[in-house]
Structures are given as C-alpha cells and as structure tokens.
Protein backbone atom coordinates (compact mmCIF):
# COMPACT_ATOMS: atom_id res chain seq x y z
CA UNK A 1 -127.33 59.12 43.09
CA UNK A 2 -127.57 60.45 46.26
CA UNK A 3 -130.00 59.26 48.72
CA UNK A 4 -132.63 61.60 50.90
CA UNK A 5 -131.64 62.24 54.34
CA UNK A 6 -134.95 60.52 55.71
CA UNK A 7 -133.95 57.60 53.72
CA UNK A 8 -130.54 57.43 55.89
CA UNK A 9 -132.18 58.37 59.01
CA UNK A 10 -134.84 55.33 58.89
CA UNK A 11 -132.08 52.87 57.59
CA UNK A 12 -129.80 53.38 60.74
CA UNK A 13 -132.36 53.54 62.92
CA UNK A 14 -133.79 49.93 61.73
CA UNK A 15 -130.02 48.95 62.61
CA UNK A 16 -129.66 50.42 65.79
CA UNK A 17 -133.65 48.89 66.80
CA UNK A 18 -132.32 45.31 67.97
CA UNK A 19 -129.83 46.89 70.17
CA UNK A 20 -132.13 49.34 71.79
CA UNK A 21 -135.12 46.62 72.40
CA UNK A 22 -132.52 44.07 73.69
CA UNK A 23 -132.84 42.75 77.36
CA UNK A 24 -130.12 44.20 79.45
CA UNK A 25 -128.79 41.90 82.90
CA UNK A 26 -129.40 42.73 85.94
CA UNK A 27 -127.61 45.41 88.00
CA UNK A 28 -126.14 45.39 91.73
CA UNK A 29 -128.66 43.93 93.86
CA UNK A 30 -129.71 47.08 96.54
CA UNK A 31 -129.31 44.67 99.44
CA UNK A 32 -128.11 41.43 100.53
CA UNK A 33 -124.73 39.57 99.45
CA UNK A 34 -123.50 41.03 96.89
CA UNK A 35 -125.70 43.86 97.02
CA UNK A 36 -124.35 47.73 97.31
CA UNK A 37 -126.12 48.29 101.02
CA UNK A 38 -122.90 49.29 102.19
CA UNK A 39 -121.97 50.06 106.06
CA UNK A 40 -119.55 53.17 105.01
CA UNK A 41 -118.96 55.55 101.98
CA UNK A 42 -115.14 55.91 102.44
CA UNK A 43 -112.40 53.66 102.08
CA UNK A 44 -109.25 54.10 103.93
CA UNK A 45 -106.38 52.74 101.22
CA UNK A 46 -102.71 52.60 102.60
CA UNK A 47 -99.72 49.90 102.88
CA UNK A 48 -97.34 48.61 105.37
CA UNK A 49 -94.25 47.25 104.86
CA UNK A 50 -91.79 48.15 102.44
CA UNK A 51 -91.48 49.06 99.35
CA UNK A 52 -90.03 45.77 98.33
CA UNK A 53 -92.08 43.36 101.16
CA UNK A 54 -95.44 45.06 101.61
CA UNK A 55 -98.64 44.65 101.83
CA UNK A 56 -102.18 47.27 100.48
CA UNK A 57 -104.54 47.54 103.28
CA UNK A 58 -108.14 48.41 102.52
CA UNK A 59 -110.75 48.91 105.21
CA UNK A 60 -113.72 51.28 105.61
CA UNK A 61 -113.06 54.41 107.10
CA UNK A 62 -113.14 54.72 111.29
CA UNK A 63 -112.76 52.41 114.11
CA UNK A 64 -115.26 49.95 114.02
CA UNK A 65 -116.77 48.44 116.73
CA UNK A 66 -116.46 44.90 116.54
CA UNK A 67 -112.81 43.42 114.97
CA UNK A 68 -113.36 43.14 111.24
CA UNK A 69 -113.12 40.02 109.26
CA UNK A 70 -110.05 39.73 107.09
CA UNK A 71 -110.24 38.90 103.58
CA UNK A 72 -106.47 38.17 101.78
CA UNK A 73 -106.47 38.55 98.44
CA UNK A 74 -103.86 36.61 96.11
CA UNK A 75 -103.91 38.51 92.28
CA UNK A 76 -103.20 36.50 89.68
CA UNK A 77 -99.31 36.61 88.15
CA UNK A 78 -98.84 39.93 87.07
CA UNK A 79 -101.63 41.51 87.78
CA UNK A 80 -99.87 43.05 90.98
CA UNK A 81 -101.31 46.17 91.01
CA UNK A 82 -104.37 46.29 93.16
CA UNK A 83 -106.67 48.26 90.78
CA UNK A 84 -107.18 45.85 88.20
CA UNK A 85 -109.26 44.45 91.15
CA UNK A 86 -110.57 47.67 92.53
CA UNK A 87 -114.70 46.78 92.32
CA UNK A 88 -114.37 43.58 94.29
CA UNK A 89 -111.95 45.14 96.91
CA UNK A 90 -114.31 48.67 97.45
CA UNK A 91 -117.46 45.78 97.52
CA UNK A 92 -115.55 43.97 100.78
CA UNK A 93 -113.98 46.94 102.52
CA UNK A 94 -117.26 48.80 102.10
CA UNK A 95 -119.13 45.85 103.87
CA UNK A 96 -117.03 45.49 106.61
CA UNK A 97 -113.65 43.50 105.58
CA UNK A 98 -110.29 44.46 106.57
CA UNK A 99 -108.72 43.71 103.15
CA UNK A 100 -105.30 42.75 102.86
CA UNK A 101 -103.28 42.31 99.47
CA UNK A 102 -99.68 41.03 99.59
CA UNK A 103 -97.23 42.04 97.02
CA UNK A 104 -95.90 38.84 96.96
CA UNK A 105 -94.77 39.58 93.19
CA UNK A 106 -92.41 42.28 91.63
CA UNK A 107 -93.39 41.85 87.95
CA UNK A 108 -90.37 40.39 86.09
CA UNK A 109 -88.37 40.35 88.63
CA UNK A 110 -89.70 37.48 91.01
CA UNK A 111 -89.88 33.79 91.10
CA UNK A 112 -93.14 31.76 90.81
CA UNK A 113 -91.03 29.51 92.98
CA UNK A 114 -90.98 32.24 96.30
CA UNK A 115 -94.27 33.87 95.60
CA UNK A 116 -95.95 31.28 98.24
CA UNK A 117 -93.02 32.10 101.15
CA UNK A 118 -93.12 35.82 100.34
CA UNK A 119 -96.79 35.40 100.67
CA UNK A 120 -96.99 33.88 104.22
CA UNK A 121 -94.46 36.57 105.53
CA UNK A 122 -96.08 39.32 104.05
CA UNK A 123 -99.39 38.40 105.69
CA UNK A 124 -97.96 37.80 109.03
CA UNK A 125 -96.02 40.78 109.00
CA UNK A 126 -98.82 42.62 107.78
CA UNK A 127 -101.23 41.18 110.62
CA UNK A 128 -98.87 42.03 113.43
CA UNK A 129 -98.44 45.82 111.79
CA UNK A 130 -102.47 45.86 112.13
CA UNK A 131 -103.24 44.00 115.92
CA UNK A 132 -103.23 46.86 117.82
CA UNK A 133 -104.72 49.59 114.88
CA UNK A 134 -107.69 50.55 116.20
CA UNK A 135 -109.00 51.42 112.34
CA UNK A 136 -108.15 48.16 110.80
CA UNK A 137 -108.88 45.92 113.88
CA UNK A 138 -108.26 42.56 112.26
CA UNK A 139 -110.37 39.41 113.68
CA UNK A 140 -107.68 36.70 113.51
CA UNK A 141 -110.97 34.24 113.91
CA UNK A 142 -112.43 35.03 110.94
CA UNK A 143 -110.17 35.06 108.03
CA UNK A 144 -111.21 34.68 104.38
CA UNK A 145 -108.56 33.61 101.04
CA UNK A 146 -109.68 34.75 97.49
CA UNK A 147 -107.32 33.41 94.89
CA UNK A 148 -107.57 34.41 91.55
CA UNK A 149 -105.69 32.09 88.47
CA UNK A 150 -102.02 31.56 89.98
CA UNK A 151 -102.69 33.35 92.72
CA UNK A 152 -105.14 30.28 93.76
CA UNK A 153 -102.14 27.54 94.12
CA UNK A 154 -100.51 30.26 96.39
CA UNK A 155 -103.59 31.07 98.83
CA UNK A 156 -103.78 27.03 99.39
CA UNK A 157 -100.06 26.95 99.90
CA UNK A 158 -99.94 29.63 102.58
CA UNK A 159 -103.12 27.85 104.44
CA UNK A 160 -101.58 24.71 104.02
CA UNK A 161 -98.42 26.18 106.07
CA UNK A 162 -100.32 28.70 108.39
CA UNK A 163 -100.22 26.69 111.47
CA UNK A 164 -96.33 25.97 111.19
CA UNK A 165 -95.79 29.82 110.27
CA UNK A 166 -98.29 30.65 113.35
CA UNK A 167 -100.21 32.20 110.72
CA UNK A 168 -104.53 32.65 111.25
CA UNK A 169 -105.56 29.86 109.66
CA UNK A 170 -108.37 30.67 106.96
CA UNK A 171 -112.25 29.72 107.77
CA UNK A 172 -112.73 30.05 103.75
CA UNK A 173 -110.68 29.54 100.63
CA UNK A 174 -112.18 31.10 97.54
CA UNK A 175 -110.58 30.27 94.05
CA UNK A 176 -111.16 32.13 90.94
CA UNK A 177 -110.43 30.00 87.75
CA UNK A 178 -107.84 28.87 89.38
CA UNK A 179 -104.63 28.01 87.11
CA UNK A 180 -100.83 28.45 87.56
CA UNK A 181 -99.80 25.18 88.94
CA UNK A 182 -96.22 23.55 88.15
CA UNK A 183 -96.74 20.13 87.34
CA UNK A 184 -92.85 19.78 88.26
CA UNK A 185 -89.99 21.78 89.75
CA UNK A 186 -89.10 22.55 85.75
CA UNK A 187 -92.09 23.73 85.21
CA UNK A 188 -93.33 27.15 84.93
CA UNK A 189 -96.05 27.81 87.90
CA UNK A 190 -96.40 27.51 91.17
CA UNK A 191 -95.45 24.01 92.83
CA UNK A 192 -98.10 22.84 95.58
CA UNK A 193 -97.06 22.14 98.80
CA UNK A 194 -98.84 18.78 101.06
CA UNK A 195 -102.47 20.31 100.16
CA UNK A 196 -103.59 17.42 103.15
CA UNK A 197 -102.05 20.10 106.03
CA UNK A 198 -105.04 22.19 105.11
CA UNK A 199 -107.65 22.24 108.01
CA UNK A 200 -110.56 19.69 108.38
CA UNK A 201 -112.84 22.80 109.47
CA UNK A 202 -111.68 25.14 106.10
CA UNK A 203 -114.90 25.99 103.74
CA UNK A 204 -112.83 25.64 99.77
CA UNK A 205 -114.81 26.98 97.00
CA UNK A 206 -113.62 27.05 93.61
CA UNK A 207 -115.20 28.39 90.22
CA UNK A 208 -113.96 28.28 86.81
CA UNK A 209 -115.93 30.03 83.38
CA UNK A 210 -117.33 28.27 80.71
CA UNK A 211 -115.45 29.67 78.63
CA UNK A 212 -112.28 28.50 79.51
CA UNK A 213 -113.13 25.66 81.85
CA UNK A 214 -110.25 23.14 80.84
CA UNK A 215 -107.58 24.45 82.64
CA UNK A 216 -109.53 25.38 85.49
CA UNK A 217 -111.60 22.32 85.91
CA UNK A 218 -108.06 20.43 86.01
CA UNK A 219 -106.43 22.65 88.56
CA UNK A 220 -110.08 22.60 90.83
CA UNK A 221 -110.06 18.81 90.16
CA UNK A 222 -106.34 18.77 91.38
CA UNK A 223 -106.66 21.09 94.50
CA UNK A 224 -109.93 19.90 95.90
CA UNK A 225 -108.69 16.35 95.97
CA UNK A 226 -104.78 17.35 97.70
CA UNK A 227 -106.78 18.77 99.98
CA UNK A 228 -107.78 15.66 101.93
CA UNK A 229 -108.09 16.34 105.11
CA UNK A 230 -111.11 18.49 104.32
CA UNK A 231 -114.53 16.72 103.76
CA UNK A 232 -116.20 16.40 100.29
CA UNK A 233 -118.96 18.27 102.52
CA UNK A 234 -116.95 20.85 102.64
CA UNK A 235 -115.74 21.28 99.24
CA UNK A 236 -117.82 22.79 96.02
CA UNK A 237 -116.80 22.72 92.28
CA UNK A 238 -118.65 25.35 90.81
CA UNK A 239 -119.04 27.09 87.02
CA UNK A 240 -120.06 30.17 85.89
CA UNK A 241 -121.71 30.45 82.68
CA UNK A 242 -121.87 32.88 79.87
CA UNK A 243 -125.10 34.09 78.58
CA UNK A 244 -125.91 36.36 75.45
CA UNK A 245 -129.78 36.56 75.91
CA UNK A 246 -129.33 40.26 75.84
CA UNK A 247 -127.02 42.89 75.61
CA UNK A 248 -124.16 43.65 76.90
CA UNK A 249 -123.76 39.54 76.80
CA UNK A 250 -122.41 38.08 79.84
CA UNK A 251 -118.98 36.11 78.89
CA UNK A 252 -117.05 33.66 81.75
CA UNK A 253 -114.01 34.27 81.32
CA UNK A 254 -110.73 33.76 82.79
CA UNK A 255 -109.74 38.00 83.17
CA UNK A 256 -113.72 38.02 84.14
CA UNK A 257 -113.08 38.32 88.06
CA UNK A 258 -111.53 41.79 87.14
CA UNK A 259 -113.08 45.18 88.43
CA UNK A 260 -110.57 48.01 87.34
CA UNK A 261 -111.06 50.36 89.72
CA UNK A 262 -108.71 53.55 89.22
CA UNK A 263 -109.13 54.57 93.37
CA UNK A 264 -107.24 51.25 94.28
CA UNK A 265 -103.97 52.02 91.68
CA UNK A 266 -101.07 51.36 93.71
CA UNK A 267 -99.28 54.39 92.28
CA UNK A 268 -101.22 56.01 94.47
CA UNK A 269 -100.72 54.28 97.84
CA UNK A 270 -97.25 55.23 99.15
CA UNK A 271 -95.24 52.10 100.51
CA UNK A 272 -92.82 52.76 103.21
CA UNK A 273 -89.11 52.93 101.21
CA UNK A 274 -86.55 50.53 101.77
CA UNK A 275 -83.74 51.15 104.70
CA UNK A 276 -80.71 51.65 103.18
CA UNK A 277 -78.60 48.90 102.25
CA UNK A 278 -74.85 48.48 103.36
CA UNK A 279 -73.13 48.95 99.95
CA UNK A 280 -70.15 46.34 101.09
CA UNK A 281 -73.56 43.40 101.18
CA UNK A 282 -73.92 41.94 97.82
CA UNK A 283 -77.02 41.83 95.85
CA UNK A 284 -78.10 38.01 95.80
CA UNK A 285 -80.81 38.90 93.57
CA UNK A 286 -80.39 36.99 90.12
CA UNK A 287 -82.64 37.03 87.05
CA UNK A 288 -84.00 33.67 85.91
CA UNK A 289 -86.64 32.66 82.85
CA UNK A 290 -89.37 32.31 84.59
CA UNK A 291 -89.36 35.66 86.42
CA UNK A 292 -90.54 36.74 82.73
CA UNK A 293 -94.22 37.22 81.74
CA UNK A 294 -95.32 35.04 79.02
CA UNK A 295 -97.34 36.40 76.09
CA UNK A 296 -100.58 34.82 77.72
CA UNK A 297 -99.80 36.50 81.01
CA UNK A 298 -99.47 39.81 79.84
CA UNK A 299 -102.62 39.33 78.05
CA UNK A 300 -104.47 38.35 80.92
CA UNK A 301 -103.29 40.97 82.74
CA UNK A 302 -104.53 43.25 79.94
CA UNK A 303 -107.74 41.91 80.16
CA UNK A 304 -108.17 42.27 83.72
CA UNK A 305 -107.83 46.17 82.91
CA UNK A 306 -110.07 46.16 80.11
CA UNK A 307 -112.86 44.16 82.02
CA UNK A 308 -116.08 46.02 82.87
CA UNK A 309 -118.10 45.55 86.52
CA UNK A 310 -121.19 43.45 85.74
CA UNK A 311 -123.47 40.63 86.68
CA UNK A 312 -120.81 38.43 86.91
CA UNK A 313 -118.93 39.84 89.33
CA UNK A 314 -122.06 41.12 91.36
CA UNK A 315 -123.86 37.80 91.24
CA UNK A 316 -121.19 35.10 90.36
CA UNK A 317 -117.95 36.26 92.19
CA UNK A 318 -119.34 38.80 94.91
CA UNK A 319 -122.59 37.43 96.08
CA UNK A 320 -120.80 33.52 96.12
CA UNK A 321 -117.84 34.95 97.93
CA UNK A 322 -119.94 37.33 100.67
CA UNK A 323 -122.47 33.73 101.05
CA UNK A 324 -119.68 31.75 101.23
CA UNK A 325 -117.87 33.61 104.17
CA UNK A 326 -120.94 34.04 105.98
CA UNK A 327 -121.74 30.27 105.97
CA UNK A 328 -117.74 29.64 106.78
CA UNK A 329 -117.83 32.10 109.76
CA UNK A 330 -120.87 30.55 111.19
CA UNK A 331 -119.46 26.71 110.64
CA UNK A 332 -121.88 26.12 108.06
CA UNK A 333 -120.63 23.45 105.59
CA UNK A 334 -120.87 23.48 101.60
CA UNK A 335 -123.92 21.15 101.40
CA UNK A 336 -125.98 24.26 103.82
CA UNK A 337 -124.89 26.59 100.70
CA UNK A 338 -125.97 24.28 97.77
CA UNK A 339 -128.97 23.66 98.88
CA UNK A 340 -129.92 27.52 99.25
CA UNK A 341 -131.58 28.92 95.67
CA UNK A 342 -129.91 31.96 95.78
CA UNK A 343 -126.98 30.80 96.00
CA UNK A 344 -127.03 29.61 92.61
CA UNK A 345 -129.00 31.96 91.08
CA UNK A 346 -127.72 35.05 88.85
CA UNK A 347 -131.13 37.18 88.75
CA UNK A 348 -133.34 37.81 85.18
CA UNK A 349 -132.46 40.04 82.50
CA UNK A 350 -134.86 43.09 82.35
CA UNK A 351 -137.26 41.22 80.22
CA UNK A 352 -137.70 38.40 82.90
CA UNK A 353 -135.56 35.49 81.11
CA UNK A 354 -133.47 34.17 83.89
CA UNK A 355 -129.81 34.37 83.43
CA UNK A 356 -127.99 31.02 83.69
CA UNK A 357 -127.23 29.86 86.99
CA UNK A 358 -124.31 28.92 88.45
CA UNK A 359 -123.50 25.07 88.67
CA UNK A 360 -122.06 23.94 92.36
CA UNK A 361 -121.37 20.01 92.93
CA UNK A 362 -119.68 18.67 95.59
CA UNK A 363 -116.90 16.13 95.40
CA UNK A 364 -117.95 12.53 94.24
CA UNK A 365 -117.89 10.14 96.63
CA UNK A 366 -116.55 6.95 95.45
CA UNK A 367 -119.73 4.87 94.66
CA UNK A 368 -121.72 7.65 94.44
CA UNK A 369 -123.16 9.45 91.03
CA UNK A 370 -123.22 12.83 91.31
CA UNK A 371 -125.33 15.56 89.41
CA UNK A 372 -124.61 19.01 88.68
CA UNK A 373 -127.35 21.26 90.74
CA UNK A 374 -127.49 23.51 88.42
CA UNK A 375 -125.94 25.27 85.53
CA UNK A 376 -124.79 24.40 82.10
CA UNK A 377 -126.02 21.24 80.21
CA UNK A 378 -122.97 20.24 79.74
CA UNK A 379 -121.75 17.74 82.12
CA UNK A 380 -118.95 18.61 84.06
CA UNK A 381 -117.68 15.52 84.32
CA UNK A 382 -118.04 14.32 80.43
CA UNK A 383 -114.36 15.83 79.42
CA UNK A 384 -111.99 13.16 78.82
CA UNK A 385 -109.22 12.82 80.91
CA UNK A 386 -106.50 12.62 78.04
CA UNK A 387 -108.18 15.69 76.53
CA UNK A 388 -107.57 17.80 79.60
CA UNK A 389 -104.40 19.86 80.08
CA UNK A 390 -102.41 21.79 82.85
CA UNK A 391 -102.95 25.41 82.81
CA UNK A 392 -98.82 25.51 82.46
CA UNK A 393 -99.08 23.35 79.56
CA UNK A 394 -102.44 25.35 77.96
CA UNK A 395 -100.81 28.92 78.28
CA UNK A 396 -96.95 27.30 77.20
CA UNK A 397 -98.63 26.26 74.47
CA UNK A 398 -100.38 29.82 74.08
CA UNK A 399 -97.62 31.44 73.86
C-alpha cells in the first residue's frame, strides 16, 4: 500500500528537525587574532629557487612599510604541496607575514634523513633571494616556525642549527601534533639533532588533538624536554579538544590543522627550472625504503585535502599561533599567555554552550604538581608510560 505524499513529507521532515535546530560553532572572529580583519585583499604567491631546491613565498600584495615578520612553515611528510594548507597560509600573509614554505621533500623520492639539511638551505637561500625585495621585505628579527606532524622534528632541527648555519634564529616555534620522530638511525622518521642548541629566549608551543593524543603527547613530551636550554616558562603543552554539542561536530584530529585552499596549489606557482646538468656527471641520486609513503602517510595526506576550515583552525590553530607570535615578538614568556582567557578559549556555539577550551600547562618542575588550566577532564598526565608509543612505532604499526 502506498503511502500519501503528506505522510512522506511530515516523516522526513521530523528526520531532518534535529539537524536543522542543532547549535552550529562559531565562525571567524571579525577582529582580533585569528579574526578575518585583514590588512590586504590580495596575495602575491610565487617561488624562488629551483625546481628541485625551492622555496613558495606568500606575502600580501605591495611594499609594505615596515619589514614583515616571517613565518616558515614545515608540512607534514607528504603533504608537500602548499594547498592542503592554503586557509592558514592566506590567514598569515593576509595579516602581514612574509610566508615562506620550503620544499624540503620530493614525495617518494627524498629521505626523512636530509629533509632537516635541505630545510636549513632552502630557508637561507630563500631569505637572501628576499633581503633586498622591496615586496617581501623579510624582518630577520622576527621570525616565526609552524611545524605540522613530521614536519615539527624538522622546524626544531633547523632552529637548533640556525646559529651555526647563520640562519635567523626563530622568536617562536609552533608544533602541530607533532609526530615523525626516529627513535634510531633504523628507524623511519626524522632523527633529532642536540634539541639543547635551541635558544634560551625561543617561545615553543606545541598542541596535539584529543583524538589522537598518544603519539603526540610523546613526541611534545620528548621535544619540550631536549630542548633544555629553554625555560619551563617558556614552554606550553597544550590540547585541543573535540566537541559534538552541535553540528557540524568539532573533531581534533591529527589531518585537523589542514585548510585546502585551491589558490595556494603549487601547480600553479611556477618554480624556476633546473640549469642543465653536464651529462658526463653522474646521478648520485639512489632510491631507498624509506623515501616511500606508508599507508598511514598517504592517508594523512588525504585527509589534509578532505579537511574543511572551521573553529578549530580559527580558534585552536590560528588565534594560538597569531597570540603566540605576538607575545614572542614582544619577549613575552608562556606563563603571560596562559594566564590570558582568551587564549584558551574557543568561543560558544550559536546557542551559547561554550565550546571546550583548549588545555595549556607548562612543563613540571621537579617538586612541583602541576594542573591542567583548562581543557579536557582527562588528565594529561594520567597515561602510563609503558602504554605510550612513538609516532614511528603507532603509524608502523598502522600500516
């Protein structure tokens, strides 16, 4: 028997009722950090370098009049191409930021093992290219890292060895669920260099998601305590949590730092070619295992593509990032940013509920007990040691 039209009509829009009444999260905050009161409207997008050693540029259109702050941003392994970033990159070239991102990886073709090197040469090359443009107009004083996964372990290895490569060394290192580290030279991942050459004066931030906080706690855990020259006051372990009060849910995870932006593709930025090579030189290029993506790699780098723009990245990753440079620029220390609200706070969905906050702790001092300022329930420090696991280990064991 077939049922009345009006019958169908009411029944799927009873379904469709929780959906439509459900609290949505906030947008892009109009002003502020993280907010979308930008200086300019255009982007200027090029490279410099080669096609095989170069580096994307990103700044806002025109000569600005004061040197912009550079901001270096280290992709996670495999996700080379610029645009699976694109939202965060527009969000600190259209604030101001001379935005540099080093293609220190040729997807399966390059070694974990060089990425850091490549890196540091890229950036300095890069930085020379740009000291007398008077568009990009890079302030050497001001320099910010964002590392996101693997690309974490590199940004601390190329500050660790910026004053021996005569590099600028970096006011602020930001790390992304950071992840990627080599436990040995056998190892898949990227090996850390002496973490303790990093400077006293350097602002490290790092966040991981709740929903994949093992790895990342570990490799935070790891990082923040190599790098022992800097003070505990100095240093913040932070977490950003997931949140389904409403809909679209908010979800921490480890592709969530992604912005696809199709503007930013690199297709679409031309890098110089490659001089010609003198056929009689031999290639010394030679293909090794790990050059290979594993299967949790590619899907990462999937999911960066696939990942929408929302609260998170305007409240967890852009906000914390643009209030964490300031206070790093100005020699402002960690416990200056912890103790500011909004730091912390991610805004209310539309029917008021507050979204969960960020958590941000500082180091434990030995002695000392330490509480989370706010953020999940769970403790961050309640996980086991013996449970936790290397990120090479968690995504071997992945794959």
């Amino acid at each position: 028997m077939r049922r009345p039209l009006t019958t169908l009509v009411l029944l799927g829009s009873c379904l469709a009722a929780p959906w439509a009444q459900a609290a949505t999260p906030p947008k892009q905050p109009e002003k502020g950090p993280g907010g979308a009161d930008y200086a300019v409207s255009q982007v200027t997008k090029r490279a410099v370098g080669t096609a095989s050693a170069g580096t994307f540029v990103f700044h806002g259109a025109g000569a600005p009049a004061e040197p912009r702050p550079v901001v270096v941003f280290f992709h996670s392994w495999g996700a080379a191409n610029p645009a699976l970033y694109g939202g965060w990159i527009d969000h600190l070239a259209r604030k101001g930021h001379l935005v540099l991102f080093p293609r220190f990886q040729e997807v399966n073709r390059s070694r974990p093992a060089d990425a850091s090197a490549l890196a540091a040469s890229l950036i300095g090359s890069a930085l020379e290219a740009l000291a007398s443009d008077p568009e990009a107009k890079p302030d050497p004083n001001r320099v910010a890292f964002i590392g996101h996964s693997a690309g974490v372990p590199i940004a601390l290895n190329v500050a660790a060895g910026a004053k021996a490569g005569a590099l600028p060394e970096p006011k602020l290192i930001f790390g992304v669920m950071p992840g990627g580290i080599a436990s040995t030279e056998k190892d898949r991942g990227i090996m850390l260099q002496d973490l303790s050459a990093i400077d006293a004066s350097t602002l490290i931030v790092t966040m991981s998601g709740d929903r994949d906080y093992l790895p990342s706690d570990r490799a935070s855990r790891r990082i923040l305590q190599a790098a022992s020259a800097v003070p505990a006051t100095r240093k913040l372990f932070m977490r950003a949590s997931s949140d389904d009060h409403g809909y679209p849910a908010l979800t921490a995870t480890l592709a969530s730092p992604g912005s696809p932006k199709s503007d930013y593709d690199a297709a679409s930025i031309k890098l110089p070619p490659d001089p010609p090579r003198d056929p009689k030189q031999k290639s010394t290029w030679r293909w090794s295992a790990d050059m290979a993506l594993t299967g949790p790699q590619t899907i990462l780098t999937q999911q960066l593509g696939n990942n929408g723009t929302d609260t998170l990245d305007f409240l967890a990753f852009w906000k914390t990032f643009d209030m964490a440079a300031e206070a790093a620029f100005s020699g402002k220390d960690a416990a200056a940013l912890r103790r500011d609200p909004k730091f912390v706070d991610m805004g209310s969905w539309s029917d008021g509920w507050p979204v969960r906050r960020l958590s941000a702790e500082m180091p434990k001092v030995e002695g000392q007990e330490e509480k989370p300022e706010r953020g999940p329930r769970r403790r961050l420090n309640l996980v086991p040691t013996e449970t936790k696991q290397s990120f090479s280990e968690f995504m071997n064991r992945r794959s």
